[in-house]
Structure formats: structure tokens, C-alpha cells
N, C-alpha and C. Protein backbone atom coordinates (compact mmCIF):
# COMPACT_ATOMS: atom_id res chain seq x y z
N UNK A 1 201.05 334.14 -49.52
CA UNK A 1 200.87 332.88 -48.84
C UNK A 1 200.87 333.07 -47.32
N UNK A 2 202.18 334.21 -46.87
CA UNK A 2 201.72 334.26 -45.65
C UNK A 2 200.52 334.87 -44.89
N UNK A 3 200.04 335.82 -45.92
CA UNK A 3 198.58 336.35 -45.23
C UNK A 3 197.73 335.43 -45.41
N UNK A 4 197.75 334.47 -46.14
CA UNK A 4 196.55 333.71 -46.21
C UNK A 4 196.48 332.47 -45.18
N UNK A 5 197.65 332.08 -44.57
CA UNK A 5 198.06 331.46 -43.26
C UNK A 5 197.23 331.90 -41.95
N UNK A 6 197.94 333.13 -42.25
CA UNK A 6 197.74 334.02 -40.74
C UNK A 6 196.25 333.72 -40.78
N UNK A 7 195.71 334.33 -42.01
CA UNK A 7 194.24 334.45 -42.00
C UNK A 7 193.46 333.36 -41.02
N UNK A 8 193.54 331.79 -42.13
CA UNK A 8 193.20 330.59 -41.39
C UNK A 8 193.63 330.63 -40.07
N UNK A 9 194.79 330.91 -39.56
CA UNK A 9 194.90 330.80 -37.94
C UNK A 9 193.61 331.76 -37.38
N UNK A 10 193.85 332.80 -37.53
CA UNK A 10 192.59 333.89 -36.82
C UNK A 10 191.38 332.70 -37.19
N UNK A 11 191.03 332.35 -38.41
CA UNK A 11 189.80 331.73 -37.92
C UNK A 11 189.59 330.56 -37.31
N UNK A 12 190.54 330.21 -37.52
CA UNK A 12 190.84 328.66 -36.51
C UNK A 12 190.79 328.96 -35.00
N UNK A 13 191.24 329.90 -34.48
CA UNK A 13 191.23 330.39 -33.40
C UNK A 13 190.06 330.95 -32.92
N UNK A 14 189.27 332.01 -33.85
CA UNK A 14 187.54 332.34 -33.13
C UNK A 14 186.87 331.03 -33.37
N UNK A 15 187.23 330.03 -34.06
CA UNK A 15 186.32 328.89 -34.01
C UNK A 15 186.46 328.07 -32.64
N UNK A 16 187.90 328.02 -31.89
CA UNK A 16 188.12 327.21 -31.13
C UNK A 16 187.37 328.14 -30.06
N UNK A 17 187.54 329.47 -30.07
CA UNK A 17 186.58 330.19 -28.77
C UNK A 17 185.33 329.64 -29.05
N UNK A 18 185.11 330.21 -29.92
CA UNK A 18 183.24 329.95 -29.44
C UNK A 18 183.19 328.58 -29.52
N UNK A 19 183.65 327.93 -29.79
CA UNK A 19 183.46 325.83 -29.60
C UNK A 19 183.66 325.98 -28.03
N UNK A 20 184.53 326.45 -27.17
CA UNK A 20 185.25 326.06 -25.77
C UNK A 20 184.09 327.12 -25.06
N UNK A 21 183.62 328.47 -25.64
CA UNK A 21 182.50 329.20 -25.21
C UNK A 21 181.15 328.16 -25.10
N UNK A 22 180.65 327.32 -25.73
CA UNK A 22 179.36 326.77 -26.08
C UNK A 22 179.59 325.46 -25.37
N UNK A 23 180.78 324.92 -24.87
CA UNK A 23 180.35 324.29 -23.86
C UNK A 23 180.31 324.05 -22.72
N UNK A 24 179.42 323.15 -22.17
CA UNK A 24 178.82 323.01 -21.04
C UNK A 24 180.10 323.03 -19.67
N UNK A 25 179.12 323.73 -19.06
CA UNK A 25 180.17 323.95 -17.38
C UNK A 25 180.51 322.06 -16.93
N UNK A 26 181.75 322.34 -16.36
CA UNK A 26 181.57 320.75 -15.63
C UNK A 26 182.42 320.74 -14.25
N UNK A 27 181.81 321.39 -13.80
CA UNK A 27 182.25 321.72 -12.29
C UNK A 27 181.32 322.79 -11.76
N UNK A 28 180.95 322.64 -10.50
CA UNK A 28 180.12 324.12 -10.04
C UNK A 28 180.56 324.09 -8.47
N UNK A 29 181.65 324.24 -8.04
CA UNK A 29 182.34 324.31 -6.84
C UNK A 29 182.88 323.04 -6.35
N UNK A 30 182.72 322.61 -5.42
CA UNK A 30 183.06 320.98 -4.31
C UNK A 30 182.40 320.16 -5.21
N UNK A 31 181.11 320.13 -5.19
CA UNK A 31 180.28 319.10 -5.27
C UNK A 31 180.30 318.84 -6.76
N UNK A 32 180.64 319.69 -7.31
CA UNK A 32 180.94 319.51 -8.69
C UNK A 32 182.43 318.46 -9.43
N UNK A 33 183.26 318.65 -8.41
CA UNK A 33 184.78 318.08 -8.46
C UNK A 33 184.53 316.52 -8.50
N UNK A 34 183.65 316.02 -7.17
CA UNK A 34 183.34 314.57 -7.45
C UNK A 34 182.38 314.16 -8.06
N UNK A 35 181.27 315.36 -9.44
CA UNK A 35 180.58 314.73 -9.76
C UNK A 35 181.31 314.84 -11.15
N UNK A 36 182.02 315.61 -11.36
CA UNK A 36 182.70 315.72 -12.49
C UNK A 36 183.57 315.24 -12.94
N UNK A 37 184.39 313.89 -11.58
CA UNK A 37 185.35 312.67 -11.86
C UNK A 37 184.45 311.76 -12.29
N UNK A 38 183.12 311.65 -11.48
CA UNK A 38 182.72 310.43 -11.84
C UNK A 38 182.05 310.20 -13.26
N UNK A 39 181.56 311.76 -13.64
CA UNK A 39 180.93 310.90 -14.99
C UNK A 39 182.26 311.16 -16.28
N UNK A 40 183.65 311.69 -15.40
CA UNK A 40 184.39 311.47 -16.83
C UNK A 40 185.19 309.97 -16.47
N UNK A 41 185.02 309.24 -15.40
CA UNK A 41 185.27 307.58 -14.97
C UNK A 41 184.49 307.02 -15.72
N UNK A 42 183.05 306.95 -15.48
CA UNK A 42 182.03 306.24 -15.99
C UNK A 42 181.67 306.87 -17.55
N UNK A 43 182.34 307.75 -18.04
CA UNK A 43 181.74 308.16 -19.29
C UNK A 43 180.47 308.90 -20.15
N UNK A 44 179.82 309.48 -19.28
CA UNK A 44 178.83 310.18 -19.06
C UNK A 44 178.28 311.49 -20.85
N UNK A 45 179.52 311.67 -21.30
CA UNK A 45 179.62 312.86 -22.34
C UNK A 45 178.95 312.32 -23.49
N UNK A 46 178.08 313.07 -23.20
CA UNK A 46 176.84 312.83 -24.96
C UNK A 46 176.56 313.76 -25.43
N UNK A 47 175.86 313.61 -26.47
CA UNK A 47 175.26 314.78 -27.52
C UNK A 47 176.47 315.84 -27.89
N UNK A 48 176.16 316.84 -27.51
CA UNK A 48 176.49 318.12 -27.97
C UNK A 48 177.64 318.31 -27.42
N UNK A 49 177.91 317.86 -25.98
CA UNK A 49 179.33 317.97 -25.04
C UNK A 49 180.48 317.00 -25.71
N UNK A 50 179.90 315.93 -26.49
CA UNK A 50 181.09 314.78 -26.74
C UNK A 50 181.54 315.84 -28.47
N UNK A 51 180.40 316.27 -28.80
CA UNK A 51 180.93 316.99 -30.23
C UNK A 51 181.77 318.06 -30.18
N UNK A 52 181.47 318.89 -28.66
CA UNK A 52 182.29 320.05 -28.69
C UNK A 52 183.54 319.68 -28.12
N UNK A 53 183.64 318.52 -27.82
CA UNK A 53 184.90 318.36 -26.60
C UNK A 53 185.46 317.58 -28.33
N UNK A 54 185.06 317.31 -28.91
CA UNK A 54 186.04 316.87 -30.19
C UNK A 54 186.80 317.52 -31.29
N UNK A 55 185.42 318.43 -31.60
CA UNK A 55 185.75 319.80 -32.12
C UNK A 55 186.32 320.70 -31.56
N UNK A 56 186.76 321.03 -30.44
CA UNK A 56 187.71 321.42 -29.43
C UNK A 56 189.26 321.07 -29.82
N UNK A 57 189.00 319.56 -29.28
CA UNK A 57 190.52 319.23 -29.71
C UNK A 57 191.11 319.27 -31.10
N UNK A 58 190.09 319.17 -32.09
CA UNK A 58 190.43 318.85 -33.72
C UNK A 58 190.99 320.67 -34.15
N UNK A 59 190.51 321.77 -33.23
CA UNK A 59 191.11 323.13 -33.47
C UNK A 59 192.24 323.51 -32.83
N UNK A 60 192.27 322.69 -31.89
CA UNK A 60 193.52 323.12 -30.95
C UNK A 60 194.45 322.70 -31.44
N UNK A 61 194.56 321.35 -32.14
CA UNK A 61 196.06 320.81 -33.13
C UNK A 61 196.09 321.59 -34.23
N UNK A 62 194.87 321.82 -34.93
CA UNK A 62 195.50 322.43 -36.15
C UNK A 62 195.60 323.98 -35.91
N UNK A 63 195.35 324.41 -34.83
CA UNK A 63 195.91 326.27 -34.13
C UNK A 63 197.21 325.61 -34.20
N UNK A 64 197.21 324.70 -33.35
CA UNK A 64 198.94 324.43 -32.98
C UNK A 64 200.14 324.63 -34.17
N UNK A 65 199.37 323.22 -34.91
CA UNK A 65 200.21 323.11 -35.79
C UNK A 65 200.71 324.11 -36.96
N UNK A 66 199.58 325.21 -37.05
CA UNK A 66 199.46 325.90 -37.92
C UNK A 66 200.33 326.94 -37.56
N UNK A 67 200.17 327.36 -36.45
CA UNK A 67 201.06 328.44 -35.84
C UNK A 67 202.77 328.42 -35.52
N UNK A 68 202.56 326.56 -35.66
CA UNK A 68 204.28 326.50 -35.69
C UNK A 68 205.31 326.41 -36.98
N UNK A 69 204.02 325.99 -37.97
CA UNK A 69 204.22 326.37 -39.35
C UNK A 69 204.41 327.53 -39.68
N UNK A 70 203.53 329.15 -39.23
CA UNK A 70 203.68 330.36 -39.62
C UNK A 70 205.21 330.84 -39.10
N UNK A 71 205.51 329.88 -37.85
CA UNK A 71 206.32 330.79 -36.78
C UNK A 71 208.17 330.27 -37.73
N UNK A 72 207.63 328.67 -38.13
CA UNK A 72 208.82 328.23 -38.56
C UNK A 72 209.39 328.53 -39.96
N UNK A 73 208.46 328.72 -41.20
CA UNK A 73 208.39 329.07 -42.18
C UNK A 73 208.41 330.46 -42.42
N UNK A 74 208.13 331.48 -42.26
CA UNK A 74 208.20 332.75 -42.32
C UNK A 74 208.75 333.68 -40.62
């Protein structure tokens, strides 16, 4: 049971890289800082950026959670 834990974490984890790899830059120096408040003010995130920024977070809880399960349980 515990290798098969660990396992899912490792892939939970190359999934969250390449999800956080594949998306889009949102800053490109100065000019990037105030363009990159304003469209997360005004809401700007579509397509592919609103899926990865979800799928992002939906790996990062269950890395989390999973890892505090391996750490607390075994």
C-alpha cells in the first residue's frame, strides 16, 4: 500500500510540473507587473490559462494532501 502511495505522489507531482511548465508567462519585467494586475483585476484568464491555472491547483492539494497522508501514516 505504501508503494502504491508513493507511486501516485511521483505522478501527481510530474503532472503538476508539466501543468505549471505549459503555462503561459504572466509577467515580462516592469511593464508586465501592471499588465499582469490588471488583467488578474479585470479577469482576463481564458482558454487554456484558466484550465491550467485549475489543474494546477486541483494537483497541488492532492500532492499536498497525499504527502501528508504518506508522511502521517507510514
Amino acid at each position: 500500500m505504501e508503494i502504491f502511495l508513493m507511486i501516485v505522489d511521483v505522478l501527481i507531482c510530474l503532472g503538476l510540473i508539466v501543468v505549471i511548465l505549459m503555462q503561459s508567462s504572466k509577467s515580462t519585467g516592469v511593464s508586465g507587473v501592471i499588465g499582469g494586475a490588471s488583467e488578474q483585476f479585470f479577469g482576463k484568464k481564458k482558454g487554456l490559462d484558466a484550465l491550467f491555472a485549475r489543474v494546477s491547483a486541483i494537483l497541488a492539494v492532492a500532492f499536498f494532501v497525499l504527502t501528508l497522508i504518506i508522511a502521517i501514516v507510514f
